[in-house]
Protein backbone atom coordinates (compact mmCIF):
# COMPACT_ATOMS: atom_id res chain seq x y z
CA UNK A 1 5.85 -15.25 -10.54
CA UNK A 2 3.60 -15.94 -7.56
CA UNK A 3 0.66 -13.17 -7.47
CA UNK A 4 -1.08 -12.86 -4.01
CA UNK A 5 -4.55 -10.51 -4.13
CA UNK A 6 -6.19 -10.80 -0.57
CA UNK A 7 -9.85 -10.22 -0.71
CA UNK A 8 -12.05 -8.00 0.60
CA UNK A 9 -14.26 -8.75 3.83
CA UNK A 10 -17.88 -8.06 4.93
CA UNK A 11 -17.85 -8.83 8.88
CA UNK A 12 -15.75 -8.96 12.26
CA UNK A 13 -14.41 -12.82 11.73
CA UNK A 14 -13.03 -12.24 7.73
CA UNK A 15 -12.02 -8.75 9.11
CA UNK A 16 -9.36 -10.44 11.71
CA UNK A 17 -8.54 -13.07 8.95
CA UNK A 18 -8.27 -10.44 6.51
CA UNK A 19 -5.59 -8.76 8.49
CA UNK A 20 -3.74 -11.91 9.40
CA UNK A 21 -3.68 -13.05 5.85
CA UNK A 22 -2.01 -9.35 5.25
CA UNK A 23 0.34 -9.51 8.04
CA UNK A 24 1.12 -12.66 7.15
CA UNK A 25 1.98 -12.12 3.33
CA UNK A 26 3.76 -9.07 4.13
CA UNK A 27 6.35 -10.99 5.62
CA UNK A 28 6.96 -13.47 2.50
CA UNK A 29 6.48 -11.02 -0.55
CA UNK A 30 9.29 -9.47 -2.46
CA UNK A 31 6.70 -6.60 -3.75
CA UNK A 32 3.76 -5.37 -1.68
CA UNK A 33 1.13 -3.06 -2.92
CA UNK A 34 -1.69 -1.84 -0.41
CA UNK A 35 -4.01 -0.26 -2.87
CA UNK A 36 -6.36 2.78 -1.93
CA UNK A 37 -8.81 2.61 -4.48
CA UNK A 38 -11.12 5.71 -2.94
CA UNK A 39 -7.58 7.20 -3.01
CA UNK A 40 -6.56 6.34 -6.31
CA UNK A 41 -3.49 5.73 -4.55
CA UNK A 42 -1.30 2.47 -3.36
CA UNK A 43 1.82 2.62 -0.97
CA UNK A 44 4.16 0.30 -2.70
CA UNK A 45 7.17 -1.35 -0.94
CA UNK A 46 9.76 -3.42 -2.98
CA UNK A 47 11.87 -5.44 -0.97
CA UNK A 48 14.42 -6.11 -3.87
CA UNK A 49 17.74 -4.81 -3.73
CA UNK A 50 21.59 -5.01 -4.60
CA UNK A 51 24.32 -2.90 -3.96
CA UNK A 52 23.83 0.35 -5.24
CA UNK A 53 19.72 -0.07 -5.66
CA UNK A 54 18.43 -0.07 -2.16
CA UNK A 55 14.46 -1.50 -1.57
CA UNK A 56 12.08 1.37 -2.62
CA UNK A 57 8.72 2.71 -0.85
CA UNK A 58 6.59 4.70 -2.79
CA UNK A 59 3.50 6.51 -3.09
CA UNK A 60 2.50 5.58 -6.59
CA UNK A 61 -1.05 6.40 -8.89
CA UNK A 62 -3.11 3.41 -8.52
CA UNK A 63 -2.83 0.86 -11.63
CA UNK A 64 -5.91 -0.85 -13.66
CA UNK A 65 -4.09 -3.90 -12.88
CA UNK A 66 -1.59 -6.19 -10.87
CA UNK A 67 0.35 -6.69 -14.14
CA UNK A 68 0.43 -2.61 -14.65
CA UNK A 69 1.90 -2.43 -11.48
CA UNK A 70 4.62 -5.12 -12.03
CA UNK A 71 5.72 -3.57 -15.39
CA UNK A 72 5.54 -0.11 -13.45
CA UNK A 73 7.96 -1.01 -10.49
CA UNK A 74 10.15 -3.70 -12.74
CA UNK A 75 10.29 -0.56 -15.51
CA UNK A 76 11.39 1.75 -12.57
CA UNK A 77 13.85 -0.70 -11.48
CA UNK A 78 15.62 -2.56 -14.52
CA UNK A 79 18.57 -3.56 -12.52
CA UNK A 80 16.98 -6.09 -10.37
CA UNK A 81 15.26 -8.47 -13.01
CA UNK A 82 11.73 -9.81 -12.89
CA UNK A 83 9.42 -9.40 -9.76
CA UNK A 84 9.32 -12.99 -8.53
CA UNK A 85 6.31 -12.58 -5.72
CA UNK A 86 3.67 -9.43 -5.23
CA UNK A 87 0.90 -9.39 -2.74
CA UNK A 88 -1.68 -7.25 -3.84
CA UNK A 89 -3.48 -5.80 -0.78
CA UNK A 90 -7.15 -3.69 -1.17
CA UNK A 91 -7.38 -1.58 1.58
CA UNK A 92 -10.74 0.10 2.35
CA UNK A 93 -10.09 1.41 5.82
CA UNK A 94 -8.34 4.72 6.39
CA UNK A 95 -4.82 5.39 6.24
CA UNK A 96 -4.42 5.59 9.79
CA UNK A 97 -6.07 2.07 9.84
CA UNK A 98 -2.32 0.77 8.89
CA UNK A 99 -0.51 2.05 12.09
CA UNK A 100 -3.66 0.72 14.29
CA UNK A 101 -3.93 -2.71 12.70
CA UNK A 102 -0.05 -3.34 12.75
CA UNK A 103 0.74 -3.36 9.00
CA UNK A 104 2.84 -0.20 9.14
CA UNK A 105 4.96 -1.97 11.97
CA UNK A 106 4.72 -5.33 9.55
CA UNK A 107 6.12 -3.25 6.42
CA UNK A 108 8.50 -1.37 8.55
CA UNK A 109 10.20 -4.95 9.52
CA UNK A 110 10.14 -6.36 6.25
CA UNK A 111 12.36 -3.21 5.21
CA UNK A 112 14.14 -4.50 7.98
CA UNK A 113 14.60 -8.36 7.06
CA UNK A 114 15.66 -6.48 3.85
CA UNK A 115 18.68 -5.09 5.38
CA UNK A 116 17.32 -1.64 5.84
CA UNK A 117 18.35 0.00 9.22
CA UNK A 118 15.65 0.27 11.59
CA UNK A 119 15.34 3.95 11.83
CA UNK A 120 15.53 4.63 7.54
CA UNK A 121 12.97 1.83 7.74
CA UNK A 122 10.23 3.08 10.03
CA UNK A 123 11.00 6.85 8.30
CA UNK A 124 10.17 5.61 5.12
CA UNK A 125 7.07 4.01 5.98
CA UNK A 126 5.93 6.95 8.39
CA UNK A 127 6.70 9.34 5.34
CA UNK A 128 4.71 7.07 3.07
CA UNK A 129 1.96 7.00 5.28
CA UNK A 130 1.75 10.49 6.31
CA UNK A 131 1.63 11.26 2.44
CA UNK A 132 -0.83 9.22 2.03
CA UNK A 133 -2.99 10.58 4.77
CA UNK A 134 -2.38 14.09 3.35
CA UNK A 135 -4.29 12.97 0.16
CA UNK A 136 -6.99 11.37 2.20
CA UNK A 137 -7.57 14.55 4.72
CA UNK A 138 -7.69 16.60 1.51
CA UNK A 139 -10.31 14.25 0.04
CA UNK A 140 -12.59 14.52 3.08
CA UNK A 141 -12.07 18.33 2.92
CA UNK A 142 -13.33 18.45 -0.65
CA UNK A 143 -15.92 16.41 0.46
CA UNK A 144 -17.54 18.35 2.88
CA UNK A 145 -17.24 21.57 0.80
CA UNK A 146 -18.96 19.65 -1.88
CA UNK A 147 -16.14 19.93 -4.48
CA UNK A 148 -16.05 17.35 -6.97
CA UNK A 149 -19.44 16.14 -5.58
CA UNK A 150 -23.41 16.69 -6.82
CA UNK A 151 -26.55 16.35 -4.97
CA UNK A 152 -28.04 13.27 -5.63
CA UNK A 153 -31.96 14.82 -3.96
CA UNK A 154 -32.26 18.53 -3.95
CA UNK A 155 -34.43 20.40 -0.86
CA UNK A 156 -37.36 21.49 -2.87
């Protein structure tokens, strides 16, 4: 089984590369998992499918590891055997980052290649997303009413 993590980047020139190595995997993976680890969330998108079991996109918990997330999804899906490629994406930027960088319109035509209609496609990945952004907006939220959070220097 082929395992694909794409690494982080620091600047402008790994950022582009970064996103073309993501675009670029998205299109040849079976499984993809865009992991927000701020989140503790990943949008996962399995391409696999036979007659009755359709491809699956998913909001899932994050997992320690890409072999936690292969036994999740193959556990979740006994039907269709062993995951035989998953691309592992990190994903630091916001949610909405996906829709302006073009992986939401790269994940919405895998769906497609995958025999997924065009509409069902782009409505799963739009309801993924918007999930996703839910959890982030509510994050920020918490955030700024300092819930969850401590002051690290107090005024005094």
């Amino acid at each position: 089984m082929d395992i694909d993590p794409i690494p982080e980047v620091d600047n402008v020139d790994d950022s582009e590369q970064f996103l073309n190595q993501v675009i670029s995997g998205i299109s040849e993976s079976e499984v993809i998992s865009i992991f927000f680890p701020l989140l503790r969330r990943a949008l996962v998108v399995d391409t696999r499918h036979e007659d009755e079991t359709l491809p699956m996109v998913r909001v899932m918990p994050q997992a320690k590891s890409m072999d936690e997330r292969i036994a999740s999804i193959e556990e979740m899906r006994p039907g269709l055997g062993k995951i035989q490629s998953i691309l592992g994406i990190p994903w630091m930027r916001s949610v909405r980052g996906l829709r302006d960088h073009g992986v939401k319109s790269s994940l919405v035509q895998r769906l497609i290649d995958a025999g997924v209609s065009p509409g069902q496609a782009a409505r799963q990945i739009d309801g993924a997303i918007t999930h996703l952004w839910r959890i982030e907006r509510l994050g920020f939220e918490r955030m700024i009413r300092g819930e969850g959070y401590s002051t690290i220097w107090s005024s005094n």
